[in-house]
Structure formats: structure tokens, C-alpha cells
Protein backbone atom coordinates (compact mmCIF):
# COMPACT_ATOMS: atom_id res chain seq x y z
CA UNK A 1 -84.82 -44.34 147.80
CA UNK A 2 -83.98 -48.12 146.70
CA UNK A 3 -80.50 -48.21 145.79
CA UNK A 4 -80.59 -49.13 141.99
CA UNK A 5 -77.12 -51.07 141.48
CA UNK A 6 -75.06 -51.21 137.57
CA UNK A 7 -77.00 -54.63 137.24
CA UNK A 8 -80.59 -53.44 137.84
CA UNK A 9 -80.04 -50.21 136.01
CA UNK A 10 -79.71 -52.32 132.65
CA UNK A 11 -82.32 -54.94 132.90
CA UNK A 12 -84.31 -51.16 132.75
CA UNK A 13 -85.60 -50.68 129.13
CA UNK A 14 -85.07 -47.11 127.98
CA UNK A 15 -88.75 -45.88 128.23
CA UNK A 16 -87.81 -46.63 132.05
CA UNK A 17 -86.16 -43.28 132.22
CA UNK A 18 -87.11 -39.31 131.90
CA UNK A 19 -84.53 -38.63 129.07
CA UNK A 20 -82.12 -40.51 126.80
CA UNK A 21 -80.10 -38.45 125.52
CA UNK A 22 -78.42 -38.65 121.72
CA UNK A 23 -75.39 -40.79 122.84
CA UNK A 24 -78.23 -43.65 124.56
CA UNK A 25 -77.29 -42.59 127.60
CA UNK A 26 -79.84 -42.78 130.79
CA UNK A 27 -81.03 -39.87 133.16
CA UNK A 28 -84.00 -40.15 135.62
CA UNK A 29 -85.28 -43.19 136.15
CA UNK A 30 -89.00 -43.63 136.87
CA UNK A 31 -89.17 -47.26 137.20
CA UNK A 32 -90.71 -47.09 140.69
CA UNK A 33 -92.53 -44.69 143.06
CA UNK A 34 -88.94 -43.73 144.91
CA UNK A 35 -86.91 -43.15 141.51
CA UNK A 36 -89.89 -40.78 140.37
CA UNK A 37 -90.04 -38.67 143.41
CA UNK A 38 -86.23 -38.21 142.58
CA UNK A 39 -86.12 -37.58 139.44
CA UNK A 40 -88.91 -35.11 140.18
CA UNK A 41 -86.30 -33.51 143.08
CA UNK A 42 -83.00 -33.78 140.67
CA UNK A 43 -85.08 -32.32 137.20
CA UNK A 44 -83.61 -28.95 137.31
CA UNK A 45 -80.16 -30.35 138.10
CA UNK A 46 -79.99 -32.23 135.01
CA UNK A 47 -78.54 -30.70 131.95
CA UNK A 48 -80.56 -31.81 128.54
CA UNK A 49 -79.53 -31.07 124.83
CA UNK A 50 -82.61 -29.50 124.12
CA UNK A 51 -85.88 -27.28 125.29
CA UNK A 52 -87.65 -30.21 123.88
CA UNK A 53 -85.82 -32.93 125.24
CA UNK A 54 -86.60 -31.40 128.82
CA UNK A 55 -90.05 -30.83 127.80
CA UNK A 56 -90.27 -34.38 127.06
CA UNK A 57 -88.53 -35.44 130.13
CA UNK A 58 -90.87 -33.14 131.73
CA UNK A 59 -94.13 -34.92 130.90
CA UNK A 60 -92.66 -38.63 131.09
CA UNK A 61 -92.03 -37.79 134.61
CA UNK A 62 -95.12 -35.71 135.83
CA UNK A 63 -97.05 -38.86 133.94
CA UNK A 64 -94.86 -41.66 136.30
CA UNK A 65 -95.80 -39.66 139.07
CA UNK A 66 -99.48 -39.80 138.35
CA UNK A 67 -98.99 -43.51 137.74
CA UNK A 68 -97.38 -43.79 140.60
CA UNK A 69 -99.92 -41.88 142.65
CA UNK A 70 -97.32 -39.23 143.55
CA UNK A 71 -98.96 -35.70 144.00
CA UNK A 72 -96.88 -33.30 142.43
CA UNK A 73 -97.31 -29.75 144.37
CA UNK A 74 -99.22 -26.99 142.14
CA UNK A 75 -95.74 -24.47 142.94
CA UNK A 76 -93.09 -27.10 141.67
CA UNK A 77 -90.99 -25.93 138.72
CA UNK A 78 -91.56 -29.33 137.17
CA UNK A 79 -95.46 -28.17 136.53
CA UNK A 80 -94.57 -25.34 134.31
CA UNK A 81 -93.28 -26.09 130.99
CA UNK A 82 -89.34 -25.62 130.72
CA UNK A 83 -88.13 -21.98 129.68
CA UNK A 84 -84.62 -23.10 128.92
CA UNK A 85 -82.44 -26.52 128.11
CA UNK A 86 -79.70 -25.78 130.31
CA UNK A 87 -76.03 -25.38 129.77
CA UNK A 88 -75.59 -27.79 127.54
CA UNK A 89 -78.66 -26.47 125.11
CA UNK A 90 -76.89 -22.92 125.39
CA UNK A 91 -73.63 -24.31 124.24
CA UNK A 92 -72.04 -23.24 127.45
């Protein structure tokens, strides 16, 4: 993956990434074909503050991956819609 220093992570704009979450803080980027394919590795790693923040999240990323031309496997967890919003959605 191409290493995506403090500098080049804010010339991103914020539709550049999966989620922003309510503090404007950036998860996932999708800006290019080797971001997507991780975000698309790390999704059920990150924590979201809501089912429909990760749903959201969900769809930006299986959309950069079609964009990209990154086939997303028929089995992968990010294909189904999300059944939970993680810790932080449970109050954990």
C-alpha cells in the first residue's frame, strides 16, 4: 500500500474517506486503488458511532472499489449490510 504521510492525508477532502465521524475525524481512506483494498481489509476493525454510519461507510467503500475496478469477493462481510455498529454504537 502507498504510504500516505500527515501531509498527504490533509490535502484529502473528507468525501476521500469511508467514515467521518462526529468529531471530523478521518477513517478509511479510498483515495486510491491500494487505500480501498485496505479499508475493505480493516472495515470490521473499525469501530463507528452508528449502524448507519457503518452502513454508510459500507457503500462509500464497496462504490471506490467498483471505481477502482477492485472485485470485491461475493463471501466478504463487507457485501452484507452491517448487523451491528460496534463497541462504540453499544456504549461499551
Amino acid at each position: 500500500m502507498a504510504e500516505l504521510n500527515t501531509k498527504d492525508r490533509q490535502k484529502l477532502r473528507s468525501t476521500q474517506f469511508a467514515y467521518v465521524d462526529s468529531k471530523g475525524e478521518e477513517h478509511l481512506p479510498i483515495n486510491d486503488d491500494s487505500h480501498v483494498r485496505n479499508a475493505i481489509a480493516r472495515f470490521n476493525q473499525t469501530e463507528f458511532e452508528s449502524k448507519t454510519a457503518k452502513e454508510r461507510a459500507r457503500r462509500k467503500i464497496l462504490s471506490a472499489a467498483q471505481t477502482h475496478g477492485i472485485e470485491v469477493d461475493e463471501d466478504s462481510k463487507i457485501r452484507r449490510p452491517s448487523s451491528s455498529g460496534g463497541a462504540a454504537a453499544r456504549g461499551d
